[in-house]
N, C-alpha and C. Protein backbone atom coordinates (compact mmCIF):
# COMPACT_ATOMS: atom_id res chain seq x y z
N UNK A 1 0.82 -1.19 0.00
CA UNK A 1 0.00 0.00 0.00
C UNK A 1 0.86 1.26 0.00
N UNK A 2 1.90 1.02 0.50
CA UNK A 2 2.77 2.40 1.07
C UNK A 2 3.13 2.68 -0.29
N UNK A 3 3.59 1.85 -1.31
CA UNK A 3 4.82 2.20 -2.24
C UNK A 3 3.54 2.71 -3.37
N UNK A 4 2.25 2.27 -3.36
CA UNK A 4 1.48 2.57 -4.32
C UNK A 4 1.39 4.27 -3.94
N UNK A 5 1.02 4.43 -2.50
CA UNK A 5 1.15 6.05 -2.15
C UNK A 5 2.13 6.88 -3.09
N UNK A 6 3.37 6.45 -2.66
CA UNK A 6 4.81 7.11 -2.84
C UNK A 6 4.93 7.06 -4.34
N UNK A 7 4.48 6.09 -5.61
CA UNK A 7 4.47 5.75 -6.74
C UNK A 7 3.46 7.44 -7.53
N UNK A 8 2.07 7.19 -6.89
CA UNK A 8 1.85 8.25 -7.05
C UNK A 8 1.86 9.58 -6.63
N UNK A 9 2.16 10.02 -5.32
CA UNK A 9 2.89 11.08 -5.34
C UNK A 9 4.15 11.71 -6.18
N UNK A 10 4.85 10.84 -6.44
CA UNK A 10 6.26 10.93 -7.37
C UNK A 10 5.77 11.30 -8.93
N UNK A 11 4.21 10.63 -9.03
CA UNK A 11 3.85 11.50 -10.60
C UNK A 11 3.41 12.83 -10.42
N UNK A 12 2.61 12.79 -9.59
CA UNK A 12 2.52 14.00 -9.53
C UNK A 12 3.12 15.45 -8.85
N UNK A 13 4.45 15.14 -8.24
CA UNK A 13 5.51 16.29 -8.05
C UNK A 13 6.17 17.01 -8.72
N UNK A 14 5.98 18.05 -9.20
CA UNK A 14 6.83 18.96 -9.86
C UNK A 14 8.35 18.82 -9.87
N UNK A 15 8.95 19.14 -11.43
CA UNK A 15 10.76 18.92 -11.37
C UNK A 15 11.16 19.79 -11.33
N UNK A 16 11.09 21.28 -12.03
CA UNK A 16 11.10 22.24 -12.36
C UNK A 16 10.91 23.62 -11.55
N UNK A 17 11.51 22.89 -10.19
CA UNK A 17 11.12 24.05 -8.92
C UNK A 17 12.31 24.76 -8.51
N UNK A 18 12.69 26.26 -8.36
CA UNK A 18 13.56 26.61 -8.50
C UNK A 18 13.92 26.89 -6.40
N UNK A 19 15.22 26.56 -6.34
CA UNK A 19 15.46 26.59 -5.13
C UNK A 19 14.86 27.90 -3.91
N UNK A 20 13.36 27.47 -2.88
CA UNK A 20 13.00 28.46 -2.38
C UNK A 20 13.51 28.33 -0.71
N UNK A 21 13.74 29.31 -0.09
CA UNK A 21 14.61 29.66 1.28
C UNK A 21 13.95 30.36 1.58
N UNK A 22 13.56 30.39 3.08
CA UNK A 22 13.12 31.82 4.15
C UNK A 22 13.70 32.87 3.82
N UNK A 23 12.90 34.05 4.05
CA UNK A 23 13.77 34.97 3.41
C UNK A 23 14.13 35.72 1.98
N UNK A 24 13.53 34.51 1.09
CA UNK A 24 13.16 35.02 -0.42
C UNK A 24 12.22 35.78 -0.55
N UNK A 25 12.53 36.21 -2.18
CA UNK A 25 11.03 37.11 -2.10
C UNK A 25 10.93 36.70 -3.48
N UNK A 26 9.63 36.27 -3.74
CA UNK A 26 9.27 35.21 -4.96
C UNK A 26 7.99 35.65 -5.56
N UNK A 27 7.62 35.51 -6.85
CA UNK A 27 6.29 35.18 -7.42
C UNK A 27 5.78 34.22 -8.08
N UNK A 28 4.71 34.08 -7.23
CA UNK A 28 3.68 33.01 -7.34
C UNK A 28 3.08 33.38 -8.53
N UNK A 29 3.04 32.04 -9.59
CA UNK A 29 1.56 32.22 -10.39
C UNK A 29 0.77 31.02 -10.60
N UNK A 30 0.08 31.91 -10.20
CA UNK A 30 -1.39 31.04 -10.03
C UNK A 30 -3.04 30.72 -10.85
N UNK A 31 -2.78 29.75 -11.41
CA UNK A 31 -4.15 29.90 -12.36
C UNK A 31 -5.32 29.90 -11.77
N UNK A 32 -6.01 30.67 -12.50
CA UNK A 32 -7.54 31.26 -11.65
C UNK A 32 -8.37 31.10 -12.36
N UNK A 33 -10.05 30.23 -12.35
CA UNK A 33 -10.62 29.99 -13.26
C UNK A 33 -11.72 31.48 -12.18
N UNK A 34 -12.32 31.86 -13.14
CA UNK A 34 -13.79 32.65 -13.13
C UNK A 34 -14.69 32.14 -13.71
N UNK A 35 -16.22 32.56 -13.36
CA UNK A 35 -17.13 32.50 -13.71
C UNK A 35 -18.16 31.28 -13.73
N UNK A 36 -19.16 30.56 -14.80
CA UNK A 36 -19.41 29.51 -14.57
C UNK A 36 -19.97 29.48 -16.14
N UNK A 37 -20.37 27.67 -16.55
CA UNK A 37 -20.71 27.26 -17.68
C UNK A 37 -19.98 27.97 -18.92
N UNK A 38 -20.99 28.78 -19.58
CA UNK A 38 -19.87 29.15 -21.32
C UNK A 38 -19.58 30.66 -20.55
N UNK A 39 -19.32 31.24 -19.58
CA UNK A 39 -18.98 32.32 -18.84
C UNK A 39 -17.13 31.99 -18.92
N UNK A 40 -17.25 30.57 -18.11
CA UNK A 40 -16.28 30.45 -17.61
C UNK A 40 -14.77 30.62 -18.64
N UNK A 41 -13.64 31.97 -17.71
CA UNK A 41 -12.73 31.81 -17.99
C UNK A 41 -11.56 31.47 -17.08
N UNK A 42 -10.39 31.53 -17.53
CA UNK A 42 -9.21 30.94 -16.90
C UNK A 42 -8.16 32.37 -17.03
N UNK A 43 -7.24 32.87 -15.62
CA UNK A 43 -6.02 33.79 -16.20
C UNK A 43 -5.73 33.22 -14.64
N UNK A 44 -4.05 34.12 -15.17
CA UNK A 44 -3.01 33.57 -14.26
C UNK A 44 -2.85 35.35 -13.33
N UNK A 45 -3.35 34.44 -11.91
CA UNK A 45 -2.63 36.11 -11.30
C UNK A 45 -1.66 35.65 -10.51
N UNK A 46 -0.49 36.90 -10.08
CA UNK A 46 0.74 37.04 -9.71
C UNK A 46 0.59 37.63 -7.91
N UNK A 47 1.00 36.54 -7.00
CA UNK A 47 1.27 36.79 -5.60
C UNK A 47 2.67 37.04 -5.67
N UNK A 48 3.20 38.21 -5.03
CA UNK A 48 4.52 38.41 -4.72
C UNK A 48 4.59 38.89 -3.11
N UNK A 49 5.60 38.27 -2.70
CA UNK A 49 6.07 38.54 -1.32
C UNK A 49 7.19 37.96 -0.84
N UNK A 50 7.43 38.38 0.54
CA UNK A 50 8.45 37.36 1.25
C UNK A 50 8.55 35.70 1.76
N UNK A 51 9.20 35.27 1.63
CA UNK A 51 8.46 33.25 2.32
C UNK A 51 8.75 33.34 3.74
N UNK A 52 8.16 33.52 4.62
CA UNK A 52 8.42 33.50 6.13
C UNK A 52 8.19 32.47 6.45
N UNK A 53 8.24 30.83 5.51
CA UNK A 53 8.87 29.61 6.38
C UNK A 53 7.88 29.14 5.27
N UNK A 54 9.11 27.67 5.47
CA UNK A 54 8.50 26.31 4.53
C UNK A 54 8.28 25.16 5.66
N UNK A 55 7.42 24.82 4.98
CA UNK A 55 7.11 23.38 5.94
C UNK A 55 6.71 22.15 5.22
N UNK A 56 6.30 20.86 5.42
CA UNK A 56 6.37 19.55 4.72
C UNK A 56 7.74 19.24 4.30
N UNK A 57 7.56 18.42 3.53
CA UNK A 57 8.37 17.71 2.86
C UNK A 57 7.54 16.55 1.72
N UNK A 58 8.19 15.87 0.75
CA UNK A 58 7.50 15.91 -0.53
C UNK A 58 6.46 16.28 -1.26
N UNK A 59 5.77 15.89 -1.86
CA UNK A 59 4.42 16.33 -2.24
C UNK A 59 3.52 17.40 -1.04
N UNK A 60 3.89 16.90 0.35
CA UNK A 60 3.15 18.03 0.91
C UNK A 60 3.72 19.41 1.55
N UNK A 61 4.87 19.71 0.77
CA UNK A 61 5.78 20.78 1.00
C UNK A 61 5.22 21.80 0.68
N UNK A 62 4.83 22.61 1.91
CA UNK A 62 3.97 24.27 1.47
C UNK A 62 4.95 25.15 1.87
N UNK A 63 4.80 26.41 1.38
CA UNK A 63 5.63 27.63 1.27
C UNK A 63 4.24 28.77 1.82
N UNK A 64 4.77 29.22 2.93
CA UNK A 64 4.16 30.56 3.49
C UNK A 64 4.60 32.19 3.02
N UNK A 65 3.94 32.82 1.89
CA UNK A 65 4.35 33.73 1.22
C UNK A 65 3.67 35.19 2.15
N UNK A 66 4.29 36.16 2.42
CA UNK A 66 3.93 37.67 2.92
C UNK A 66 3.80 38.42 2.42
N UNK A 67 3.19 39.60 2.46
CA UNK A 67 3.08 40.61 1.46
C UNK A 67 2.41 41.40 2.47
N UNK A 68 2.40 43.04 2.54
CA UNK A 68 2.00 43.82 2.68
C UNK A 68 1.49 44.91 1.63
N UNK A 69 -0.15 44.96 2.18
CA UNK A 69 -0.84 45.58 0.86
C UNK A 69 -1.76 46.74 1.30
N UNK A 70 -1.45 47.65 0.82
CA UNK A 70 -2.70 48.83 1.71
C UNK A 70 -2.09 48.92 2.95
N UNK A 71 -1.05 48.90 3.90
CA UNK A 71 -0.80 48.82 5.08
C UNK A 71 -1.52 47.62 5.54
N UNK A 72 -1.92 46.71 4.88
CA UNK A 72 -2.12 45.21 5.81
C UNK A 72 -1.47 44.61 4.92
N UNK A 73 -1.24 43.19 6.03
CA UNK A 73 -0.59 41.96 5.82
C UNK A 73 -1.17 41.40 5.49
N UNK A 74 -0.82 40.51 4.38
CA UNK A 74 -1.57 39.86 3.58
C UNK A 74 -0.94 38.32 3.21
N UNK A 75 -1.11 36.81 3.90
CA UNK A 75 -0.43 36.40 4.06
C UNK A 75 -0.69 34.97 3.51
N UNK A 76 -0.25 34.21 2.35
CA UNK A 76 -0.51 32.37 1.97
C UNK A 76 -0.35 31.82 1.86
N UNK A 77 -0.67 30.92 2.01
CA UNK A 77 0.53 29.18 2.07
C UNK A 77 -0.38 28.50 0.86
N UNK A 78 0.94 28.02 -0.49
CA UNK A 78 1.13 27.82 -1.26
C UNK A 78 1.60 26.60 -1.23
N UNK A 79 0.61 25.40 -0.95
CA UNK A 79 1.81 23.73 -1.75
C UNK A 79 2.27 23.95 -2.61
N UNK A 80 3.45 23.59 -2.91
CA UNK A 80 4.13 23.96 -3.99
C UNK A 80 4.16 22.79 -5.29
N UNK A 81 3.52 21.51 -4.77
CA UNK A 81 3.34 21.06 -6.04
C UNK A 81 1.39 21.10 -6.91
N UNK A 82 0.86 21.84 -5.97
CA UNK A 82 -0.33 22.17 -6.55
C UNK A 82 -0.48 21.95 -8.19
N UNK A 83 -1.76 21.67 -8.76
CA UNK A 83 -1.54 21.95 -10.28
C UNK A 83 -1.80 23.25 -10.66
N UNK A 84 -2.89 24.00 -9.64
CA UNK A 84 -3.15 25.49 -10.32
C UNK A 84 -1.97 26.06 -9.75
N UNK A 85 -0.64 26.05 -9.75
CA UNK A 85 0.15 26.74 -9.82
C UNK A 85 1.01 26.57 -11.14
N UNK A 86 1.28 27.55 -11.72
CA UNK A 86 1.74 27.74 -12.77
C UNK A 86 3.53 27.46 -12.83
N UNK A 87 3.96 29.09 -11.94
CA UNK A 87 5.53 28.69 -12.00
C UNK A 87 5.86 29.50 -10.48
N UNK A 88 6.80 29.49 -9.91
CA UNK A 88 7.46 30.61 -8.60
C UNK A 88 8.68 30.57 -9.35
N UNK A 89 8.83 32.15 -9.27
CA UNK A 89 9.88 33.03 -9.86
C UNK A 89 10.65 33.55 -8.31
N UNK A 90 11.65 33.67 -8.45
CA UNK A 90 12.80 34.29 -7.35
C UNK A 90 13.44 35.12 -7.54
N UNK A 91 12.86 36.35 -7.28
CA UNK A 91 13.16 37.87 -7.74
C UNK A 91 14.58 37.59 -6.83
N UNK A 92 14.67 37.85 -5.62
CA UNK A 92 15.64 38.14 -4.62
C UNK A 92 15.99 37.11 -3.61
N UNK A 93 17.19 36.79 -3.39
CA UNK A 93 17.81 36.35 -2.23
C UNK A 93 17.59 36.70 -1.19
N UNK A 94 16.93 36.63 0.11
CA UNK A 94 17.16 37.06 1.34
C UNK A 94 18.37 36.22 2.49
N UNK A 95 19.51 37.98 2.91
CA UNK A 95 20.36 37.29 3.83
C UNK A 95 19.37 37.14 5.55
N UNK A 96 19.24 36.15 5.91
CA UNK A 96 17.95 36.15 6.63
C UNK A 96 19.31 34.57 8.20
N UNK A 97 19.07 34.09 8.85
CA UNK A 97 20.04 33.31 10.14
C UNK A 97 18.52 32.47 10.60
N UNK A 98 17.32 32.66 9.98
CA UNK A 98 16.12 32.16 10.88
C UNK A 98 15.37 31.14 9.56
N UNK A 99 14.78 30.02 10.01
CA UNK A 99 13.99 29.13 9.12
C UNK A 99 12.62 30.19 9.15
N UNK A 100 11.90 30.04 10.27
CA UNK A 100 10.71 30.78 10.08
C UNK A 100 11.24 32.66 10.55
N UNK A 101 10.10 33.22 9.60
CA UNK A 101 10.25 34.50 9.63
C UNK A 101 9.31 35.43 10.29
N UNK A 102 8.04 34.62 11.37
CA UNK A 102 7.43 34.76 11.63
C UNK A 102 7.56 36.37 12.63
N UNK A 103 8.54 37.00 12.90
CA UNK A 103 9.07 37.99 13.86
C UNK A 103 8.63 39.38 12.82
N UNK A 104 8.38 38.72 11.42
CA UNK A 104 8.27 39.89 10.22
C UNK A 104 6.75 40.83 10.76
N UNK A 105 5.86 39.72 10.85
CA UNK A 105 4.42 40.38 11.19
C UNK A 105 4.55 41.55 12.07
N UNK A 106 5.28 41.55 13.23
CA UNK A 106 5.11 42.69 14.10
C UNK A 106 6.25 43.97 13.73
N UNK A 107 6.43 43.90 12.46
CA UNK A 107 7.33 45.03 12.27
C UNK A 107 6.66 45.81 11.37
N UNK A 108 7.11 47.23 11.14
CA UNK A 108 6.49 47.57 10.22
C UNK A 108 7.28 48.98 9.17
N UNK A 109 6.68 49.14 7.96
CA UNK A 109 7.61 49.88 7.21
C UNK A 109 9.21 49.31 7.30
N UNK A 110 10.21 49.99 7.14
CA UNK A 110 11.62 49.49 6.74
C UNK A 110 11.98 48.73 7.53
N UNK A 111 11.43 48.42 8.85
CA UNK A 111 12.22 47.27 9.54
C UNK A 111 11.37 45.91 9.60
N UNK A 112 10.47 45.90 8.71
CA UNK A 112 9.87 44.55 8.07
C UNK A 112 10.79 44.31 6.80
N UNK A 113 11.44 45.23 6.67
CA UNK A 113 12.35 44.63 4.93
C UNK A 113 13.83 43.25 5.47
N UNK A 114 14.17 42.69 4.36
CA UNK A 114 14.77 41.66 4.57
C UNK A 114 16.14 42.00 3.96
N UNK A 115 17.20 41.87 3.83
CA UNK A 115 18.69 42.36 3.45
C UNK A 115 18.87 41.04 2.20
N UNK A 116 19.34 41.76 1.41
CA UNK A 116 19.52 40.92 0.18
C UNK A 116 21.07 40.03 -0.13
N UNK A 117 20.76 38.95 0.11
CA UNK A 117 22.20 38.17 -0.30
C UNK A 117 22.89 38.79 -0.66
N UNK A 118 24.44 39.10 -0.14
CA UNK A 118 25.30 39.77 -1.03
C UNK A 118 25.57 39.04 -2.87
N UNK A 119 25.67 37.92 -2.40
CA UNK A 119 26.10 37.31 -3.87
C UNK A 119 25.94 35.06 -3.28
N UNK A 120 25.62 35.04 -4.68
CA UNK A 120 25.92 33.17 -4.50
C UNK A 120 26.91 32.89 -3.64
N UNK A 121 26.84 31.57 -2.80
CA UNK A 121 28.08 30.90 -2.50
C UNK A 121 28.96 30.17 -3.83
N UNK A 122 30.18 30.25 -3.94
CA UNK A 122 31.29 29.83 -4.59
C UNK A 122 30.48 28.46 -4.80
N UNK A 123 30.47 27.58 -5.93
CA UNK A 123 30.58 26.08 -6.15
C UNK A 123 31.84 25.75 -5.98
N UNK A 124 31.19 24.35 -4.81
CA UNK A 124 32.90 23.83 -4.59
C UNK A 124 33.28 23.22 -6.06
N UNK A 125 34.75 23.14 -5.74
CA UNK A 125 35.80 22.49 -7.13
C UNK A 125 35.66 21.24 -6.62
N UNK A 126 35.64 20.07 -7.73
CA UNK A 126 36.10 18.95 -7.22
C UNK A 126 36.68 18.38 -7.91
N UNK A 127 38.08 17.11 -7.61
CA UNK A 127 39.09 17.12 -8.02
C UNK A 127 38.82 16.61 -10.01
N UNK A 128 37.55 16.27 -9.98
CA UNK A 128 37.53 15.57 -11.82
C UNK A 128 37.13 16.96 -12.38
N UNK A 129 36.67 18.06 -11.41
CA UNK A 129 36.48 19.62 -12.47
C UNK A 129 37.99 19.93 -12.47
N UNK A 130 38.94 20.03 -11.20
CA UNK A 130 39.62 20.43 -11.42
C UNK A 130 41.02 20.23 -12.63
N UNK A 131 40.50 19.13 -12.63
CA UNK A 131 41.93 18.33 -13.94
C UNK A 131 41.09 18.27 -15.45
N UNK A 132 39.79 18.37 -15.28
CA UNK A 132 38.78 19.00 -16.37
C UNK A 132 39.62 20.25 -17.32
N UNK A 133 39.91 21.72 -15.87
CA UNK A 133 39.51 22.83 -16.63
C UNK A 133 41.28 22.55 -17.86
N UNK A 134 41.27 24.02 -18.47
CA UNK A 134 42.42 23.98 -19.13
C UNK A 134 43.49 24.65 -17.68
N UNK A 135 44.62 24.12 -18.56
CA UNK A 135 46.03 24.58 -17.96
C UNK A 135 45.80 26.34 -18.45
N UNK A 136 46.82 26.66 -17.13
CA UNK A 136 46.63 28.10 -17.08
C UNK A 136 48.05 28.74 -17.84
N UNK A 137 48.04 29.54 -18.80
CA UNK A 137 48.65 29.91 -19.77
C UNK A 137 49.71 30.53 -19.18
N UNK A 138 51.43 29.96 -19.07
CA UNK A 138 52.11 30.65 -18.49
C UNK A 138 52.60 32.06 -19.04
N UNK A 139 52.72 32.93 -18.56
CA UNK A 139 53.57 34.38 -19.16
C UNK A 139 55.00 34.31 -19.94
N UNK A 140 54.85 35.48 -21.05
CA UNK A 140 56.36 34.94 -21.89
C UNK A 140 56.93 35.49 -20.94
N UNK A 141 58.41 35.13 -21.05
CA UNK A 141 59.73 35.75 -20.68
C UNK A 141 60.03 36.84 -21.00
N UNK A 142 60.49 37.45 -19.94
CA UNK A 142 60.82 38.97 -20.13
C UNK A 142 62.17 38.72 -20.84
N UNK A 143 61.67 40.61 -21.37
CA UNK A 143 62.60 40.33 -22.80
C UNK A 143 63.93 41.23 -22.28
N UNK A 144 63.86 42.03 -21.18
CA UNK A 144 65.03 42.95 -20.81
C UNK A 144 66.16 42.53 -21.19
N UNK A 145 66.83 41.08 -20.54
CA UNK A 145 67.86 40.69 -20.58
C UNK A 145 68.47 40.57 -21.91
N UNK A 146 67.78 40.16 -23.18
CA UNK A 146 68.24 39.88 -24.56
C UNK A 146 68.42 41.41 -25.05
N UNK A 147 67.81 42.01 -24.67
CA UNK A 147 68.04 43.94 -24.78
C UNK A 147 69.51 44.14 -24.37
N UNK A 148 69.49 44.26 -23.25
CA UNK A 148 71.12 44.14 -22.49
C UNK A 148 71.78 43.83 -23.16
N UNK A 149 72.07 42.29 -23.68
CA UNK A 149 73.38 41.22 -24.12
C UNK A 149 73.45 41.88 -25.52
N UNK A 150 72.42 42.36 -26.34
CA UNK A 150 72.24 42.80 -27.80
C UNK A 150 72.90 44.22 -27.86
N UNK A 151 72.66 45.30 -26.67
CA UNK A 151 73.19 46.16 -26.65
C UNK A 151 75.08 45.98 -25.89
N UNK A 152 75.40 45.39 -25.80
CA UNK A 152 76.86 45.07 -24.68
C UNK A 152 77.29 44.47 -26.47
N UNK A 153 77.27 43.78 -27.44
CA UNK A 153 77.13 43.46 -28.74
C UNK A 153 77.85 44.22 -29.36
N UNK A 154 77.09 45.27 -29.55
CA UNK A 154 77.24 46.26 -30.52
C UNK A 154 78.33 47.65 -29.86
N UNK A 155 78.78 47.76 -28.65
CA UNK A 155 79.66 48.36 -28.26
C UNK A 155 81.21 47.73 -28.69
């Protein structure tokens, strides 16, 4: 019974998920049907905010997205392998030391903002990249000395 679970969960999990962290600030899109019978249409609207904490793990891995709108908080948890979700985009890195970000709610204006990754961490080298890359092009020889001996020559 278990592996029939896990068989289908595994079809239906998304591959194509781009790495999300506390602290990001991402957009959600989300397909939205309206209306009803020959009314009915379909468009994609755009949640953007901060993720103030992930929780689950496989198929039931949700993402808690923030946003402040009008001076309120505006706040949703997003499974992330849903089908009416379209794609999550990752505008920004947040440099953030906390899994949940839950301390965000009681702040407000600039000290609800989050500090932006300075830059990626380095990919480590490992030793089959390193004998991979090319050899590093040594420098010609300085030419001073053949100047010298050419001029001592001609005296």
């Amino acid at each position: 019974m278990n592996r029939i679970i896990e068989q289908l969960e595994a079809e239906q999990m998304k591959e194509d998920l781009p790495l999300i962290e506390a602290g990001d600030t991402i957009r959600v899109h989300q397909r939205i049907t309206e209306g009803e019978g020959k009314d009915r249409r379909t468009r994609v609207q755009v949640f953007e905010g901060v993720v103030i904490g992930i929780r689950g793990q496989g198929i039931n891995r949700m993402v808690t997205v923030r946003r402040v709108t009008y001076g309120i908080g505006v706040e949703r948890i997003f499974p992330l392998h849903a089908p009416n979700l379209e794609k999550f985009e990752v505008t920004r890195k947040g440099d953030v030391r906390r899994a949940k970000l839950y301390y965000l709610r009681d702040r407000v204006g600039k000290a609800a903002r989050v500090k932006e990754r300075a830059r990626a961490p380095r990919p480590k080298v490992t030793e089959e990249a390193a004998a991979a890359a090319p050899a590093p092009v040594a420098e010609p020889a300085a030419v001073e000395p053949v100047v010298a001996e050419a001029n001592k020559a001609e005296e």
